[in-house]
Protein backbone atom coordinates (compact mmCIF):
# COMPACT_ATOMS: atom_id res chain seq x y z
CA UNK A 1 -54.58 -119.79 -112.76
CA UNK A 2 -55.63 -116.76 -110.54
CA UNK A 3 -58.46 -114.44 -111.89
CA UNK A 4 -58.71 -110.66 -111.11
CA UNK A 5 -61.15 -108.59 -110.93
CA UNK A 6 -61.09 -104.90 -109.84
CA UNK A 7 -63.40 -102.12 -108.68
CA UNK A 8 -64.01 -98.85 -106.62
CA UNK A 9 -63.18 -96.51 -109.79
CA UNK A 10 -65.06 -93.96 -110.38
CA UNK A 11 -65.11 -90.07 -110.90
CA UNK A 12 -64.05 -87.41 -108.10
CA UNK A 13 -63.00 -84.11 -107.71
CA UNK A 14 -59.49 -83.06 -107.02
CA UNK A 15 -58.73 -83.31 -103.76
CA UNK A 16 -60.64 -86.75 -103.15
CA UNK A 17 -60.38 -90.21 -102.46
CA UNK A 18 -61.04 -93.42 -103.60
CA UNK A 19 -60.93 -96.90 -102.32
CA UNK A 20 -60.01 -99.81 -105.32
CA UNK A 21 -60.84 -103.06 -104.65
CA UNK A 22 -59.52 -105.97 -106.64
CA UNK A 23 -60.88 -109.91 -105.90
CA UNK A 24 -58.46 -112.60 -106.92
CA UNK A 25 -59.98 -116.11 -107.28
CA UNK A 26 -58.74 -119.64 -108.26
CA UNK A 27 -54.94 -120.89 -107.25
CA UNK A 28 -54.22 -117.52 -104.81
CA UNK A 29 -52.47 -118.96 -102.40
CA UNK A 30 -49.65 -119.15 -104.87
CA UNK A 31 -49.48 -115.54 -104.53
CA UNK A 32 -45.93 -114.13 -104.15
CA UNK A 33 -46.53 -110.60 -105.02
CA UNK A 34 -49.82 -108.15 -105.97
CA UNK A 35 -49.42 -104.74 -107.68
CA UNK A 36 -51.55 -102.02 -109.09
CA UNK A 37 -50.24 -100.55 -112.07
CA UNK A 38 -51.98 -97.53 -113.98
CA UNK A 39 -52.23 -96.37 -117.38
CA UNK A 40 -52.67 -92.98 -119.26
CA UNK A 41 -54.05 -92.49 -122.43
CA UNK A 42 -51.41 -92.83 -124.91
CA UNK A 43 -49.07 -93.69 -121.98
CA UNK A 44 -46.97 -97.10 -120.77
CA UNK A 45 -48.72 -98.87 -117.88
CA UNK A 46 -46.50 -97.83 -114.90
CA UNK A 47 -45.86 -98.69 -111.48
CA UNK A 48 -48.15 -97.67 -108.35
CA UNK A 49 -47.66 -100.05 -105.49
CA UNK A 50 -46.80 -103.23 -104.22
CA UNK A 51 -47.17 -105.59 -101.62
CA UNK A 52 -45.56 -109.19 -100.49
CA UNK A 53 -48.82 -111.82 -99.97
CA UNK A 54 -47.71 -111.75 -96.71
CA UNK A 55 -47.59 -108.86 -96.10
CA UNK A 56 -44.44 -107.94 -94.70
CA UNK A 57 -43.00 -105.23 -97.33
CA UNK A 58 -44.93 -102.69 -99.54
CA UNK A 59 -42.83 -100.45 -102.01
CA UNK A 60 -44.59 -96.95 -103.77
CA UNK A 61 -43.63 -94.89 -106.94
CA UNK A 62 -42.69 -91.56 -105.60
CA UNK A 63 -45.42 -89.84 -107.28
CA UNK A 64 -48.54 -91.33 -104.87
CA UNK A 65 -45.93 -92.03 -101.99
CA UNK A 66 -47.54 -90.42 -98.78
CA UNK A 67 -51.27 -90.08 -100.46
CA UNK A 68 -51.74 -94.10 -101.58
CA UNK A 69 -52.08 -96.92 -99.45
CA UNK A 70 -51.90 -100.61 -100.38
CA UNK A 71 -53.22 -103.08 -98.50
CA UNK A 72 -55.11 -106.82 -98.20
CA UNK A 73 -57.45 -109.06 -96.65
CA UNK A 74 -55.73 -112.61 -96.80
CA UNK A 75 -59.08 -114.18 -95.75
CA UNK A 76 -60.73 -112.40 -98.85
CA UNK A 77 -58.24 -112.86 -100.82
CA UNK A 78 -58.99 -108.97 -102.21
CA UNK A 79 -56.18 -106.25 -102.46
CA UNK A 80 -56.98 -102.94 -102.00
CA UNK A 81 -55.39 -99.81 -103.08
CA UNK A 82 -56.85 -96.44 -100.69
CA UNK A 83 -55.78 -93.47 -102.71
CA UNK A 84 -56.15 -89.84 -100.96
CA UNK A 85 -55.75 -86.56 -102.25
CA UNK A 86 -56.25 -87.26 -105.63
CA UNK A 87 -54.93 -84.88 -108.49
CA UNK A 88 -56.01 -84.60 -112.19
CA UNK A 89 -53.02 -86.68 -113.17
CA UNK A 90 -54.11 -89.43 -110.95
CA UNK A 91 -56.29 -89.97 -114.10
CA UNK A 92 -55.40 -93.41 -115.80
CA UNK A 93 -57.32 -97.04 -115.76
CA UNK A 94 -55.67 -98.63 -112.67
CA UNK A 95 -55.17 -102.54 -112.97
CA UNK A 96 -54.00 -105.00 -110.12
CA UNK A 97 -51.44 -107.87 -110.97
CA UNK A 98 -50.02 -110.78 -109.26
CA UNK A 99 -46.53 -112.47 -109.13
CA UNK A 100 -47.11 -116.12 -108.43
CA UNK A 101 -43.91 -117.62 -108.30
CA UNK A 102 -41.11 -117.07 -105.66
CA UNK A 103 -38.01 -115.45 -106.94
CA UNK A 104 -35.98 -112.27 -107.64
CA UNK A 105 -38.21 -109.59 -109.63
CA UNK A 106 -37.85 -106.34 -110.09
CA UNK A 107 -41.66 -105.40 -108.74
CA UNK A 108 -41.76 -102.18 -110.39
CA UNK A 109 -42.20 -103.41 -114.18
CA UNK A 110 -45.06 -105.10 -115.27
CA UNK A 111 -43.72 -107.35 -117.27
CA UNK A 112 -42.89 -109.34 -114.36
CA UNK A 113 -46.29 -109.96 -113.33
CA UNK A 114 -48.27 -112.98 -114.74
CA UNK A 115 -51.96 -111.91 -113.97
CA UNK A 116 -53.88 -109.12 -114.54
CA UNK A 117 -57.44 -107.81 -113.75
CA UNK A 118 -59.25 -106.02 -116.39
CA UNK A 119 -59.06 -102.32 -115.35
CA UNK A 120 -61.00 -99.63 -113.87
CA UNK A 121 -61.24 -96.38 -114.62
CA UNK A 122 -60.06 -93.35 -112.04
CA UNK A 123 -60.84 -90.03 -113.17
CA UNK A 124 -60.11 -87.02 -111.24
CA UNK A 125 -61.48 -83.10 -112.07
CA UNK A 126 -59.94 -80.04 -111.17
C-alpha cells in the first residue's frame, strides 16, 4: 500500500506560481512511476506530468509544457509539481498518483495508476 497526500494549492492571480507538494508513505520504494493529474469541473481527470522514481525520464501534456516542472526528493519520498505562469484554465483539483509495478503503461491515462492522493485545489484569477 502507498498513501498520498498532497498540498501547496491554493488561490493566485494569473500570471503566478505555485509549488504542489505531495508525501507518499508506506511501501514507496515500490514506486515505478508518479503523476499529477488534474480535474475540471464537469471535466475527465487528465494528464499533467510524469516522472520515473528514478528519475531518469519526465514526460508533459503540451498544454503546461515549458511553464510546469515535476520533480522529487527520493529521501522524502515527496513529489513535487512547480507550476509557473499560471492561467485561469490552470483551474482544476490537481491529484498525484503512483504506478507501483514495473511494466509497459501508457503514463498519460489514469487508469493506469494504482494510488491516488486526495486532491487539492488550484485556482487561478484573471
Amino acid at each position: 500500500q502507498v498513501h498520498l497526500v498532497e498540498s501547496g494549492g491554493g488561490l493566485v492571480q494569473a500570471g503566478g506560481s505555485l509549488r504542489l507538494s505531495c508525501a507518499a508513505s508506506g511501501r514507496t520504494f515500490n514506486n515505478y512511476v508518479a503523476g499529477w493529474f488534474r480535474q475540471a469541473p464537469g471535466k475527465e481527470r487528465v494528464f499533467v506530468a510524469a516522472i520515473t522514481w528514478s528519475g531518469s525520464s519526465t514526460l508533459y501534456a503540451d498544454s503546461v509544457k515549458g511553464r510546469f516542472t515535476i520533480s522529487k526528493d527520493n529521501a522524502k519520498n515527496t513529489l513535487y509539481l512547480q507550476m509557473n505562469s499560471l492561467k485561469p484554465e490552470d483551474t482544476a483539483v490537481y491529484f498525484c498518483a503512483t504506478i507501483v509495478t514495473i511494466g509497459d503503461y501508457n503514463i498519460t491515462s489514469p487508469i493506469e495508476y494504482g494510488y491516488w492522493g486526495q486532491g487539492t485545489q488550484v485556482t487561478v484569477s484573471s
